[in-house]
Protein backbone atom coordinates (compact mmCIF):
# COMPACT_ATOMS: atom_id res chain seq x y z
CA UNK A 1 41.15 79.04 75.33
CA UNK A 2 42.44 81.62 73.05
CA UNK A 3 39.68 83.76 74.10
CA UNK A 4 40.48 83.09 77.77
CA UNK A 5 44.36 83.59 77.19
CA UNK A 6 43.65 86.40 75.09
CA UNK A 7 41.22 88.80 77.51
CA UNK A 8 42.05 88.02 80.55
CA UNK A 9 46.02 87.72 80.56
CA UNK A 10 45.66 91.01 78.89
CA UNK A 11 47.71 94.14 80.47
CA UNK A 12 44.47 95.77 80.39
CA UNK A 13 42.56 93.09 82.90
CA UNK A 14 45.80 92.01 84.59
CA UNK A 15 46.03 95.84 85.41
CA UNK A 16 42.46 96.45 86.56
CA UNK A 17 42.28 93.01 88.72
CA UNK A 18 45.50 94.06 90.20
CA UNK A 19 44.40 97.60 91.19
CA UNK A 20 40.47 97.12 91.69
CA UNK A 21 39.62 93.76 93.51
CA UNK A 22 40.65 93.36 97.20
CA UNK A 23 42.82 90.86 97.57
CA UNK A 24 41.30 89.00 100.68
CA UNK A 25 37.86 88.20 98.84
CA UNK A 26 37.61 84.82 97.19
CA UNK A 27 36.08 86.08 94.23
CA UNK A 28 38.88 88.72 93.71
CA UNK A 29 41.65 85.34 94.08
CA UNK A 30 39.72 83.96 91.24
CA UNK A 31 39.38 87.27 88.92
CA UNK A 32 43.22 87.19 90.07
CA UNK A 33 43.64 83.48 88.69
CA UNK A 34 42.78 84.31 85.94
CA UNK A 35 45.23 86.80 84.68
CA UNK A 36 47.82 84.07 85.27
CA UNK A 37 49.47 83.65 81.75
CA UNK A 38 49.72 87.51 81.29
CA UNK A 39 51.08 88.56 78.30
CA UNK A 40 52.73 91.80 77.37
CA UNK A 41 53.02 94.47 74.78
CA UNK A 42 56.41 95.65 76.07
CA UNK A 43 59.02 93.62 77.96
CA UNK A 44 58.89 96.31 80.64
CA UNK A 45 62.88 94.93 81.25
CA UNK A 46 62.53 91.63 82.00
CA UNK A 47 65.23 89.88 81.09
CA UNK A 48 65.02 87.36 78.18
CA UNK A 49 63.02 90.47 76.60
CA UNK A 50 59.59 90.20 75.16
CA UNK A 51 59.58 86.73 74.04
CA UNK A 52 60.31 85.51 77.91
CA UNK A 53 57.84 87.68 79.05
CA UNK A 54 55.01 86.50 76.25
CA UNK A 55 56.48 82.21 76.51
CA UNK A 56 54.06 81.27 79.21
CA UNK A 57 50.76 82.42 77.66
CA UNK A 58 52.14 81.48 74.08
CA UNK A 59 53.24 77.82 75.21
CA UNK A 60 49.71 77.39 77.52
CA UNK A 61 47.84 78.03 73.90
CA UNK A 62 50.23 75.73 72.08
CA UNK A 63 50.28 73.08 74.64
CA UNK A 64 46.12 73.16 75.21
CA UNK A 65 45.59 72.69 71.71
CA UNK A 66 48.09 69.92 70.92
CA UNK A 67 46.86 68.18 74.15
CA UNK A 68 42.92 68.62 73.51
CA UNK A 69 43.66 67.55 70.01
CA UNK A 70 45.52 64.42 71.27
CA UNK A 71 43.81 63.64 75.06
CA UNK A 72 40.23 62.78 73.91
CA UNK A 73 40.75 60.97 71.28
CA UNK A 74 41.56 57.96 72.99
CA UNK A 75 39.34 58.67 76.34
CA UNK A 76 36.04 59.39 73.85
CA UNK A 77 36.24 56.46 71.62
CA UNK A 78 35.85 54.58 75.27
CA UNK A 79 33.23 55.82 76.74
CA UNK A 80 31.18 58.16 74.44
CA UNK A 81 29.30 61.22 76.07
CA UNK A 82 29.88 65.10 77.47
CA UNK A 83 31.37 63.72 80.49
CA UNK A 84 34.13 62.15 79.38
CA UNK A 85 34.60 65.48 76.68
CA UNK A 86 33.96 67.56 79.84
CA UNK A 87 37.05 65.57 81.83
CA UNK A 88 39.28 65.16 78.99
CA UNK A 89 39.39 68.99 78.62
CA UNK A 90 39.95 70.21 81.84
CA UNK A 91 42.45 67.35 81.94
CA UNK A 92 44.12 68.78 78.51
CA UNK A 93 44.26 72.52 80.23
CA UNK A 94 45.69 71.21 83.54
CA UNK A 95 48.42 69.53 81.82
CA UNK A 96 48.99 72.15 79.56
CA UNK A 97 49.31 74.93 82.96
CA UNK A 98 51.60 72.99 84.34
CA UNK A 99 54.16 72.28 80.83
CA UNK A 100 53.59 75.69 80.06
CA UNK A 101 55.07 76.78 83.46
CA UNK A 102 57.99 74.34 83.32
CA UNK A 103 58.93 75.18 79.69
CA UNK A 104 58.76 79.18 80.41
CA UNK A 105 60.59 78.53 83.70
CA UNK A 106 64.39 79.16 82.00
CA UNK A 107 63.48 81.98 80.28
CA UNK A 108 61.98 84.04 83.25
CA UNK A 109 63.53 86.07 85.76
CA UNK A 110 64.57 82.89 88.14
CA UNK A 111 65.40 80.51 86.11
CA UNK A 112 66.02 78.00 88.83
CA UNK A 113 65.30 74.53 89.18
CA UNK A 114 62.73 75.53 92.78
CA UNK A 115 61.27 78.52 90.06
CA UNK A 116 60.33 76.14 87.69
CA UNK A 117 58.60 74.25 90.36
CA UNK A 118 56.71 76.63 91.66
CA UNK A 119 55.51 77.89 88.17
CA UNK A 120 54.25 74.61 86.99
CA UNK A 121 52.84 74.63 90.57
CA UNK A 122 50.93 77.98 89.79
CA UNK A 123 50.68 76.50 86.21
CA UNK A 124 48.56 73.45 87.22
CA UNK A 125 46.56 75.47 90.03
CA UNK A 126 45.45 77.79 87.26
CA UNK A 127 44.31 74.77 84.80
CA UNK A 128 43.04 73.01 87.62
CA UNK A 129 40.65 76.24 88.62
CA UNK A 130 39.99 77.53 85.29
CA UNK A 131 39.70 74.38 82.81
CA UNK A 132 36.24 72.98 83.51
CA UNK A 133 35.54 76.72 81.58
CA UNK A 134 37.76 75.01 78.57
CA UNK A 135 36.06 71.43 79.51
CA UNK A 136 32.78 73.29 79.10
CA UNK A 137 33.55 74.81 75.46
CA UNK A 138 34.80 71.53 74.22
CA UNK A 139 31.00 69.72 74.77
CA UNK A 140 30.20 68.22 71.29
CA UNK A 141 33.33 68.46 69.64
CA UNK A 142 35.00 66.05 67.41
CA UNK A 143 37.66 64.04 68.57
């Protein structure tokens, strides 16, 4: 998820997905998804400064780990296989979306109580689209 976080909330994809995929193309959408918890070298004056701008992707990291760390531990130890790794770790990044979006929510540029919906809306879309590629990676790991 690092990885994931890491190249493609870059300003370097977020930049060439905004400028050289055509927005009414599904595949573009998804290339698009994808660049959902950007993350900054600058805070380009946003207000809250760099950390607001950086929260989201920082807390989505956090928050994935803790959960996939916590989630299959119980859901593995009840019914053993890659399936149930598979669900419990796009489960882990969908929750994880949509905390991340809440929690970075007051620090952004509307911190309202309808923003913060909306973001963990977008939040949750994102995991739900994007974490069977985290459910995936975490086949045969340890709970």
């Amino acid at each position: 998820m690092l990885l994931l976080v890491g190249i493609c909330g870059s300003p370097a994809y977020t930049g060439w997905v905004g400028t050289q995929t055509d927005p009414a193309s599904a595949g573009a959408y998804y290339l698009r998804l994808l660049a959902w918890p950007a993350w900054r070298l600058d805070a380009d004056g946003q207000p809250g400064g760099l950390l607001a701008a950086d929260l989201g992707a920082v807390l989505l990291v956090v928050l994935a780990v803790a959960l996939l760390y916590l989630l299959p531990a119980a859901q593995v130890a009840r019914v053993p296989g890659p399936v149930s790794q598979f669900f419990s770790g796009w489960a882990a990044y969908v929750l994880a979306g949509g905390l991340a979006a809440v929690l970075a929510a007051p620090f952004g540029p509307d911190p309202s109580l309808l923003g913060a919906l909306q973001d963990a809306s977008s939040g949750a879309g994102y995991g739900f689209l994007c974490g069977w590629i985290i459910g995936a990676a975490s086949l045969g790991g340890r709970a």
